[in-house]
N, C-alpha and C. Protein backbone atom coordinates (compact mmCIF):
# COMPACT_ATOMS: atom_id res chain seq x y z
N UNK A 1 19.40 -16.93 -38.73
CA UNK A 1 20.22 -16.80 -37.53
C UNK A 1 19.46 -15.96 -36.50
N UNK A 2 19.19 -16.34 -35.07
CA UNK A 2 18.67 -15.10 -34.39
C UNK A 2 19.41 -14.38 -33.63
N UNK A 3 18.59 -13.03 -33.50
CA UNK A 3 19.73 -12.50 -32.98
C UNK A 3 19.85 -12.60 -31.52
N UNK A 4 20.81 -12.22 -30.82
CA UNK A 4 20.85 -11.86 -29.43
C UNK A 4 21.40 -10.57 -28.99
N UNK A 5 20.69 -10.03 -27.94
CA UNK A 5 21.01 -8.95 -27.47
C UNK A 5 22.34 -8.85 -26.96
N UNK A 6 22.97 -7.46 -27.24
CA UNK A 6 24.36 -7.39 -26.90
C UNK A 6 24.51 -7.35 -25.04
N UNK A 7 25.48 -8.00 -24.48
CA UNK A 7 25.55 -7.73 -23.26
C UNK A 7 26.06 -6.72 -22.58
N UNK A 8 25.57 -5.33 -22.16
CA UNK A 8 25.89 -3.80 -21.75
C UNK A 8 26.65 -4.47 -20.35
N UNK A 9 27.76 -3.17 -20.44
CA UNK A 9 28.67 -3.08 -19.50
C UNK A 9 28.44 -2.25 -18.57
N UNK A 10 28.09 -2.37 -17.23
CA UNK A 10 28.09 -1.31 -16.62
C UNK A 10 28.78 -0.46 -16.76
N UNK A 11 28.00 0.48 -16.64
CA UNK A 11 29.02 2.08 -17.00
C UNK A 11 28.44 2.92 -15.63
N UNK A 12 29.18 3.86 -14.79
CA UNK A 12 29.50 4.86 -13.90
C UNK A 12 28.18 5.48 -13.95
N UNK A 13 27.47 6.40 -13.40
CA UNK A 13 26.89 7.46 -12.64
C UNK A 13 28.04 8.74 -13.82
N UNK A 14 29.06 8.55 -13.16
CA UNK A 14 29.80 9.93 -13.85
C UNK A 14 29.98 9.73 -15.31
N UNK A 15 29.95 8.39 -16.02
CA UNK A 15 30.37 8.51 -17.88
C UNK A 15 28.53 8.73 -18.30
N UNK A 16 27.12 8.37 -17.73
CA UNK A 16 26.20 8.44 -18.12
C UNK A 16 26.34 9.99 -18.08
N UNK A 17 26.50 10.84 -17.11
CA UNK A 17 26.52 12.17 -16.95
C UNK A 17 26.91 12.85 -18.16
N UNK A 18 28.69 12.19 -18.32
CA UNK A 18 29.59 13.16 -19.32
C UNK A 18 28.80 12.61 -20.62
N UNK A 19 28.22 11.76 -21.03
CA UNK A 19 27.31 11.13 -22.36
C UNK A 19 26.67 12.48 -22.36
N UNK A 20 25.56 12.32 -21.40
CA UNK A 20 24.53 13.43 -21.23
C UNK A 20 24.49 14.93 -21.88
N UNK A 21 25.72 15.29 -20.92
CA UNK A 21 26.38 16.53 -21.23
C UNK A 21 26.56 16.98 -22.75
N UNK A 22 26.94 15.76 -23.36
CA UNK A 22 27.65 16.07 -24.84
C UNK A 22 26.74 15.86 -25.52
N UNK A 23 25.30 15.90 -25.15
CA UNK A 23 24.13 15.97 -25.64
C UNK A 23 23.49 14.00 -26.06
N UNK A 24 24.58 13.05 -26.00
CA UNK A 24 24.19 11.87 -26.50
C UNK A 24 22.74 11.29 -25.88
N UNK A 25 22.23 10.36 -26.64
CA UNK A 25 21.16 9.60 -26.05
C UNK A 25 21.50 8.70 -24.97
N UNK A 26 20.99 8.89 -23.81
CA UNK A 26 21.42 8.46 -22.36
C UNK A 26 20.14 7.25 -21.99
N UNK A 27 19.09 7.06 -22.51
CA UNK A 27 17.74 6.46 -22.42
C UNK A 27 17.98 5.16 -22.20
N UNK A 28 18.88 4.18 -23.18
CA UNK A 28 18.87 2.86 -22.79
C UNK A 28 19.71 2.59 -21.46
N UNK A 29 20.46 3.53 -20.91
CA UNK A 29 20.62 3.07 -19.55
C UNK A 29 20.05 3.16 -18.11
N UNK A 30 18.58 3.41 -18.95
CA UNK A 30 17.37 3.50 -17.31
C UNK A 30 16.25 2.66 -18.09
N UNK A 31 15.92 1.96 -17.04
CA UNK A 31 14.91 1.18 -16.82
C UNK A 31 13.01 1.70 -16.82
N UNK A 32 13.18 2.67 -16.17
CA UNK A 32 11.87 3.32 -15.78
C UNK A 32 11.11 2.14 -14.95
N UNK A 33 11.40 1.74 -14.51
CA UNK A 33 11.19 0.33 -13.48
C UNK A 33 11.58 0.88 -11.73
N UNK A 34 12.17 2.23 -11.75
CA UNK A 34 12.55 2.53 -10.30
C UNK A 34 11.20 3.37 -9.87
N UNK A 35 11.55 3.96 -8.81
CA UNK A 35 10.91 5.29 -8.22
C UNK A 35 11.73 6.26 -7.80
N UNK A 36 11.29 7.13 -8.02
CA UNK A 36 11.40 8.77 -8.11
C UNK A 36 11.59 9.17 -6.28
N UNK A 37 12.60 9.43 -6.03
CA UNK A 37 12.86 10.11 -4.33
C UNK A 37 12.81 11.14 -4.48
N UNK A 38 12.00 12.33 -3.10
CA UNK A 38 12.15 13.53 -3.49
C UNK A 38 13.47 13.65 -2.97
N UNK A 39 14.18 15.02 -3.41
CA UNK A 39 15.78 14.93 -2.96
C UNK A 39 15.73 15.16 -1.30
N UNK A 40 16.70 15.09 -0.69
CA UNK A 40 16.97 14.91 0.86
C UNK A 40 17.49 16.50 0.91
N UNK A 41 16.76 16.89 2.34
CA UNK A 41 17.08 18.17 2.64
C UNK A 41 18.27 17.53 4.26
N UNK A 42 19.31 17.84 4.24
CA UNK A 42 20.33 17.58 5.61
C UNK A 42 20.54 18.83 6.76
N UNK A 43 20.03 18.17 7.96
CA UNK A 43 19.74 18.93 9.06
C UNK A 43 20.93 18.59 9.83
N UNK A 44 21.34 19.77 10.90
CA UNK A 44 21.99 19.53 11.66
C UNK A 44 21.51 19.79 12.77
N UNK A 45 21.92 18.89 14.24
CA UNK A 45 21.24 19.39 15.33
C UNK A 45 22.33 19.17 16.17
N UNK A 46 21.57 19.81 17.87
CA UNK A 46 23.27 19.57 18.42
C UNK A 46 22.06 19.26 19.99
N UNK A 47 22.54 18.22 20.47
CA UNK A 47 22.28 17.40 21.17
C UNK A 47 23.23 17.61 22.64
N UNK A 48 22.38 17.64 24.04
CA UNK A 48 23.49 17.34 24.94
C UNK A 48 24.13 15.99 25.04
N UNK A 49 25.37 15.77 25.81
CA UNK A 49 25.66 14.91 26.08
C UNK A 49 24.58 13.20 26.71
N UNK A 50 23.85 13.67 27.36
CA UNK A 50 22.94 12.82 27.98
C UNK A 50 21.90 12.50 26.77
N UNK A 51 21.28 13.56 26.32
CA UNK A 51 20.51 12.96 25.16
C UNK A 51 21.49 11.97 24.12
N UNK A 52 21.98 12.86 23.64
CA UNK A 52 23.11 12.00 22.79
C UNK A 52 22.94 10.43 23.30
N UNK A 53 23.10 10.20 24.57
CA UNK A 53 23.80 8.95 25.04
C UNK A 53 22.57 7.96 24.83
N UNK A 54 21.27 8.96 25.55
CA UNK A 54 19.92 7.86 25.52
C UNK A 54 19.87 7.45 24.26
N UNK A 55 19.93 8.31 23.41
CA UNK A 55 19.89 8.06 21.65
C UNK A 55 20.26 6.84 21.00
N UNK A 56 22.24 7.03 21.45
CA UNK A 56 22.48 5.81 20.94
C UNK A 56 22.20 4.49 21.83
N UNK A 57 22.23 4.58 23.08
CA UNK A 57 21.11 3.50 23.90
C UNK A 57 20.48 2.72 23.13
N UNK A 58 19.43 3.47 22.69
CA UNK A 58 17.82 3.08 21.99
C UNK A 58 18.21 2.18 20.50
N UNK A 59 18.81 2.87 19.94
CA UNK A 59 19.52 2.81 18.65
C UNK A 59 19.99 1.27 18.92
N UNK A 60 21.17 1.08 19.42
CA UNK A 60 21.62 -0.37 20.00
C UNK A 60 20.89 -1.34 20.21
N UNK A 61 19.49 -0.84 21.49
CA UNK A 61 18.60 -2.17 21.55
C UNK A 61 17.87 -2.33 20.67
N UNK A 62 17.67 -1.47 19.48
CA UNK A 62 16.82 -1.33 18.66
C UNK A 62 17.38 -1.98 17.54
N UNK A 63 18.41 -2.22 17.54
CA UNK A 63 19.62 -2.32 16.29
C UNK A 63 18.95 -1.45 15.06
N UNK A 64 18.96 -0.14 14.78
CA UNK A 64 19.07 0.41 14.44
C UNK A 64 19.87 1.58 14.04
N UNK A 65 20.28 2.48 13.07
CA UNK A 65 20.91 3.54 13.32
C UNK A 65 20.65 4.63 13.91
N UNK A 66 21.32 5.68 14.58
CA UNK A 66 20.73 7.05 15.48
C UNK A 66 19.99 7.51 14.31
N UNK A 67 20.62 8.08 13.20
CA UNK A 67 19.44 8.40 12.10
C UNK A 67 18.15 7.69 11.94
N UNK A 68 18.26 6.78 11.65
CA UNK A 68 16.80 5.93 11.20
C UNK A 68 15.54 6.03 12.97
N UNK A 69 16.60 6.12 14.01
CA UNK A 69 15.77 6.35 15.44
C UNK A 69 15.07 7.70 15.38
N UNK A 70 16.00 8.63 14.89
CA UNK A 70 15.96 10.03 14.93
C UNK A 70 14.58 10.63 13.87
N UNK A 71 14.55 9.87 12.74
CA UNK A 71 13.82 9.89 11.66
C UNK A 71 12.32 9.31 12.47
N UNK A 72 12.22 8.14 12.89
CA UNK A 72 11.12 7.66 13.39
C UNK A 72 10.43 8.55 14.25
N UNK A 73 10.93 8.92 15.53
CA UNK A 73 10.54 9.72 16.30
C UNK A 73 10.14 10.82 15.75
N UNK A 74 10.64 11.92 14.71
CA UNK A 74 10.38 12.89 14.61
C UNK A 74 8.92 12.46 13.15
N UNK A 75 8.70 11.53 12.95
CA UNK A 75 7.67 10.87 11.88
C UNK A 75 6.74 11.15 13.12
N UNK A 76 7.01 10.38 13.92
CA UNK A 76 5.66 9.83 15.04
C UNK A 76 5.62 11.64 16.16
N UNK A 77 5.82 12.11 16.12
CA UNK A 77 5.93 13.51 16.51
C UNK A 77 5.09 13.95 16.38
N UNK A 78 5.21 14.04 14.60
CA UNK A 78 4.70 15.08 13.74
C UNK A 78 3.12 14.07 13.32
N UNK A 79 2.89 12.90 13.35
CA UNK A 79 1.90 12.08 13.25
C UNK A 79 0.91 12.82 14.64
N UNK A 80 1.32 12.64 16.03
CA UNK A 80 0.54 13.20 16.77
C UNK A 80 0.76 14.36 17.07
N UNK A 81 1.25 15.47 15.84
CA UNK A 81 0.39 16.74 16.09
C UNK A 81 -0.20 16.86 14.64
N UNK A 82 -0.32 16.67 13.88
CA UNK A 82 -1.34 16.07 13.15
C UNK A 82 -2.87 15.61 13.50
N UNK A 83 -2.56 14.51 13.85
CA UNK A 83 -3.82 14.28 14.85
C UNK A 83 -4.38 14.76 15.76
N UNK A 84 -3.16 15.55 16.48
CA UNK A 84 -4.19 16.67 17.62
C UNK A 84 -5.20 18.04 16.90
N UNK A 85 -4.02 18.41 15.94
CA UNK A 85 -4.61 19.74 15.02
C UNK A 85 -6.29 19.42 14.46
N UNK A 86 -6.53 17.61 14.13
CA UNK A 86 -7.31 17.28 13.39
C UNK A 86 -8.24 16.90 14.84
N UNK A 87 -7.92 16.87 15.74
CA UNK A 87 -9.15 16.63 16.35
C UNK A 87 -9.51 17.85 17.35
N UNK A 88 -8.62 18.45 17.18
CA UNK A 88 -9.31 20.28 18.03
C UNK A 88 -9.98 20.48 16.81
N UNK A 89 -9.37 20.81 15.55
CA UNK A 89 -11.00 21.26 14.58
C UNK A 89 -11.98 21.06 14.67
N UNK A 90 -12.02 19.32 15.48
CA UNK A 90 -13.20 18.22 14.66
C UNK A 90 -14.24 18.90 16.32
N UNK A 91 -13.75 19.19 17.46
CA UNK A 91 -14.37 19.88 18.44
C UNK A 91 -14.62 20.49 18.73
């Protein structure tokens, strides 16, 4: 007879936890097939009215979210001072 693998039920974020906790083996419910995020640090900023507005502007034609706009810009920021730091050394 062969066998077949049993079909697992998804189970919660919170019952893998309480498993965990009570010391059980938690292993067959990860893959090791993902990647590793470092954790998220959450900023707050406070924006005037007018910025605010260009923001979500951009965001709209962009169809994007203000976050993901907000994220880009401050990537490409920090990209060209990067590159400036690296080319005053290099002179």
């Amino acid at each position: 007879m062969k066998k077949t693998s049993k079909t697992t039920k998804t189970i919660s974020a919170e019952s893998i936890a309480r498993l965990a906790d009570k010391g059980q083996d938690i292993s067959s419910y990860f893959t090791n097939n993902g990647k590793m995020m470092p954790p998220l640090d959450s900023l707050g900023i406070d924006l005037n009215k007018k910025m605010s507005e260009e923001l979500n502007e951009a965001a709209r034609r962009l169809n994007v979210s203000r976050q993901t706009l907000i994220k880009r810009f401050i990537r490409r920021g920090l990209d060209e001072h990067y590159l400036d730091q690296k080319a005053r050394k290099a002179g």
